[in-house]
Protein backbone atom coordinates (compact mmCIF):
# COMPACT_ATOMS: atom_id res chain seq x y z
CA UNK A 1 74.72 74.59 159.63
CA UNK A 2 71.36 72.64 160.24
CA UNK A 3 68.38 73.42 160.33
CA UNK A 4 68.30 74.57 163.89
CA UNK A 5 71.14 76.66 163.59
CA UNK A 6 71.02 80.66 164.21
CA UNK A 7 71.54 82.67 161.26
CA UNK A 8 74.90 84.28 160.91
CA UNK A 9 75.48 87.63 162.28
CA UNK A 10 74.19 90.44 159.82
CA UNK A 11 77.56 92.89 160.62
CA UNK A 12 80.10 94.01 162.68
CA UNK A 13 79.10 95.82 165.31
CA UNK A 14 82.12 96.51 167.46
CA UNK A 15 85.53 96.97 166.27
CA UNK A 16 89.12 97.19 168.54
CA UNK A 17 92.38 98.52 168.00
CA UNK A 18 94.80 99.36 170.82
CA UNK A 19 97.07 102.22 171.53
CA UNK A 20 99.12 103.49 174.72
CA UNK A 21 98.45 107.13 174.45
CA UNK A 22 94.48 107.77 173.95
CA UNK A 23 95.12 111.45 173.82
CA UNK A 24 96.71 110.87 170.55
CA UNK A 25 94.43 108.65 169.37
CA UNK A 26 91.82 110.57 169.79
CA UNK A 27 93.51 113.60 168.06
CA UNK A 28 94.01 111.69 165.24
CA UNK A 29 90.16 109.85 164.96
CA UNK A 30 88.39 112.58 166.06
CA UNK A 31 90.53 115.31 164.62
CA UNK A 32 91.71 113.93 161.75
CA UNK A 33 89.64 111.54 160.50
CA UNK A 34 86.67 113.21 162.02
CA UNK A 35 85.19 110.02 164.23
CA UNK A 36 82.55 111.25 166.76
CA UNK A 37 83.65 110.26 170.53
CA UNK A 38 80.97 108.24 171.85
CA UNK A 39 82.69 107.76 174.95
CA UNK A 40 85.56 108.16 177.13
CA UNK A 41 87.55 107.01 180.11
CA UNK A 42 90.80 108.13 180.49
CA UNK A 43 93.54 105.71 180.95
CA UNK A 44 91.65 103.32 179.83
CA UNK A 45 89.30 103.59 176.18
CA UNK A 46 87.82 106.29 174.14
CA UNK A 47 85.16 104.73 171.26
CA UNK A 48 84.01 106.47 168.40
CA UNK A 49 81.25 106.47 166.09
CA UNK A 50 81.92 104.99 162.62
CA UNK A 51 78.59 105.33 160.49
CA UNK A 52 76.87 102.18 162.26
CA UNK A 53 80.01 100.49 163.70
CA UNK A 54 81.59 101.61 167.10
CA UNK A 55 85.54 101.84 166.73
CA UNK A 56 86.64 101.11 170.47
CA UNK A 57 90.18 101.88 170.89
CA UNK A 58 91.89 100.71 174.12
CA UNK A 59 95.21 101.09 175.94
CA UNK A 60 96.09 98.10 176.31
CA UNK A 61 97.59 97.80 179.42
CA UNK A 62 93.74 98.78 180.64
CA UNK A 63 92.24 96.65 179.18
CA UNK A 64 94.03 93.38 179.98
CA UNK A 65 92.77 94.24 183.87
CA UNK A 66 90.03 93.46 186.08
CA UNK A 67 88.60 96.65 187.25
CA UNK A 68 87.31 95.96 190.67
CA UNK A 69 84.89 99.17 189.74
CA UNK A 70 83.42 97.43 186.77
CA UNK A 71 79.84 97.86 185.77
CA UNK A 72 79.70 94.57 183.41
CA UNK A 73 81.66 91.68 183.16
CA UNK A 74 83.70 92.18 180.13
CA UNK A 75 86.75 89.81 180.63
CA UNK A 76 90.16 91.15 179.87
CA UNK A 77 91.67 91.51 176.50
CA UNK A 78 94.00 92.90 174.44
CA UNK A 79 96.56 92.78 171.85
CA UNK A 80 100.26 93.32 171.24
CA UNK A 81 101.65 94.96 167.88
CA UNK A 82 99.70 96.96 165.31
CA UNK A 83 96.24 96.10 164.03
CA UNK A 84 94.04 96.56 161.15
CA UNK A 85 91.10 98.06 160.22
CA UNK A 86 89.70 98.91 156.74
CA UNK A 87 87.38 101.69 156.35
CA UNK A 88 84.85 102.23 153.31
CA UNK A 89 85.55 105.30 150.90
CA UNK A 90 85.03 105.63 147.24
CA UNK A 91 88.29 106.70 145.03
CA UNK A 92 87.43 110.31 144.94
CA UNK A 93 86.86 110.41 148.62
CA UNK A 94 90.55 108.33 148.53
CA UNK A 95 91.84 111.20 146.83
CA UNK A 96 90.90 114.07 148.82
CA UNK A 97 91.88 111.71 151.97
CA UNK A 98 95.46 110.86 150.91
CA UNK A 99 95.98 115.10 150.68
CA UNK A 100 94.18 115.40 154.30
CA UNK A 101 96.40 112.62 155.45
CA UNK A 102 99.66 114.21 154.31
CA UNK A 103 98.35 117.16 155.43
CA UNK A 104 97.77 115.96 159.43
CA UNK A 105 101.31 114.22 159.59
CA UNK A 106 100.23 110.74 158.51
CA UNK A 107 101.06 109.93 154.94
CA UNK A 108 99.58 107.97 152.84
CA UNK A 109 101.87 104.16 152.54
CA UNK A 110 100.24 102.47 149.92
CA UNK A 111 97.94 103.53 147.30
CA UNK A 112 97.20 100.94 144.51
CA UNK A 113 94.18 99.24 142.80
CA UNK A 114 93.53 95.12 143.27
CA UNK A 115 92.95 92.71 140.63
CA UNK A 116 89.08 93.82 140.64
CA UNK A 117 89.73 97.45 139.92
CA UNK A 118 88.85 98.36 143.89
CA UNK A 119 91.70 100.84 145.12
CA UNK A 120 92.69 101.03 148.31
CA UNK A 121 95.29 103.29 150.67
CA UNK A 122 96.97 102.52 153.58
CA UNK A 123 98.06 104.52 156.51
CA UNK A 124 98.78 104.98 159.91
CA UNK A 125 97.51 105.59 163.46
CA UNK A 126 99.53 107.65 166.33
CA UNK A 127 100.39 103.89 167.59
CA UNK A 128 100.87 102.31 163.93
CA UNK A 129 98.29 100.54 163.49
CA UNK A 130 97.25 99.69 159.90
CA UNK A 131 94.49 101.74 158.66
CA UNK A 132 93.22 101.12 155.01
CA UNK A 133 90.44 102.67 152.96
CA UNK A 134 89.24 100.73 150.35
CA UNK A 135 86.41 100.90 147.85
CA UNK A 136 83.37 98.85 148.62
CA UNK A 137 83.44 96.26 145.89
CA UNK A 138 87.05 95.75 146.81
CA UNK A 139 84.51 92.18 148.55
CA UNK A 140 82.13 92.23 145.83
CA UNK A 141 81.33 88.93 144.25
């Protein structure tokens, strides 16, 4: 960078992930996971509060269209296959989640610790997309 340049974003404000049926998704991030709905649009998105990121998920055959209704001019987008999104939790709160998870239908995948010590779990979404927890200083210098 010079100079000149713009910092670097501070954080992530927005993050996507894409599923057909947004009734299930929503059951699951709202009911299970226990995401606040910010908004909704059925057929299209439902987005959800995650501490100070927005989780928007999207059906993706919505989303690659031009709404001639549109308020803004988002372009199209979209995905195909299962994503990934990592959410912060420290191991006891991993614990009590991989019971919860098991609990709501969605078992837990993976559970191990990285080279640092940082554990993490994986599971999955109504529309299998890869969900992880993982502890903080799992990035840590």
């Amino acid at each position: 960078m010079t100079d000149d340049s713009p910092p670097p974003p501070a954080a992530v404000l927005e993050a996507t992930l894409y599923c057909q049926d947004l009734a299930a998704a929503e059951a699951f991030y709202a009911g299970v996971l226990g995401f606040d709905v910010v908004i909704r649009k059925p057929g299209r998105h439902v987005f959800f509060r995650v501490g100070a990121t927005i989780l928007l998920v999207f059906d993706p055959r919505a989303s690659v269209q031009i709404s001639p209704e549109a308020m803004f001019p988002v372009p199209p987008h979209g995905a195909e296959g299962p994503g990934h999104l990592c959410l912060a939790a420290t191991d006891d709160e991993m614990t009590a989640w991989v019971a919860r998870l098991a609990e709501a239908g969605h078992p837990v995948e993976s559970d191990f610790r990285w080279p640092n010590g940082a554990r993490s779990i994986y599971f999955r979404d109504p529309s299998g997309n890869s969900l992880e927890m993982a502890e903080r200083r799992l990035w840590e210098g």
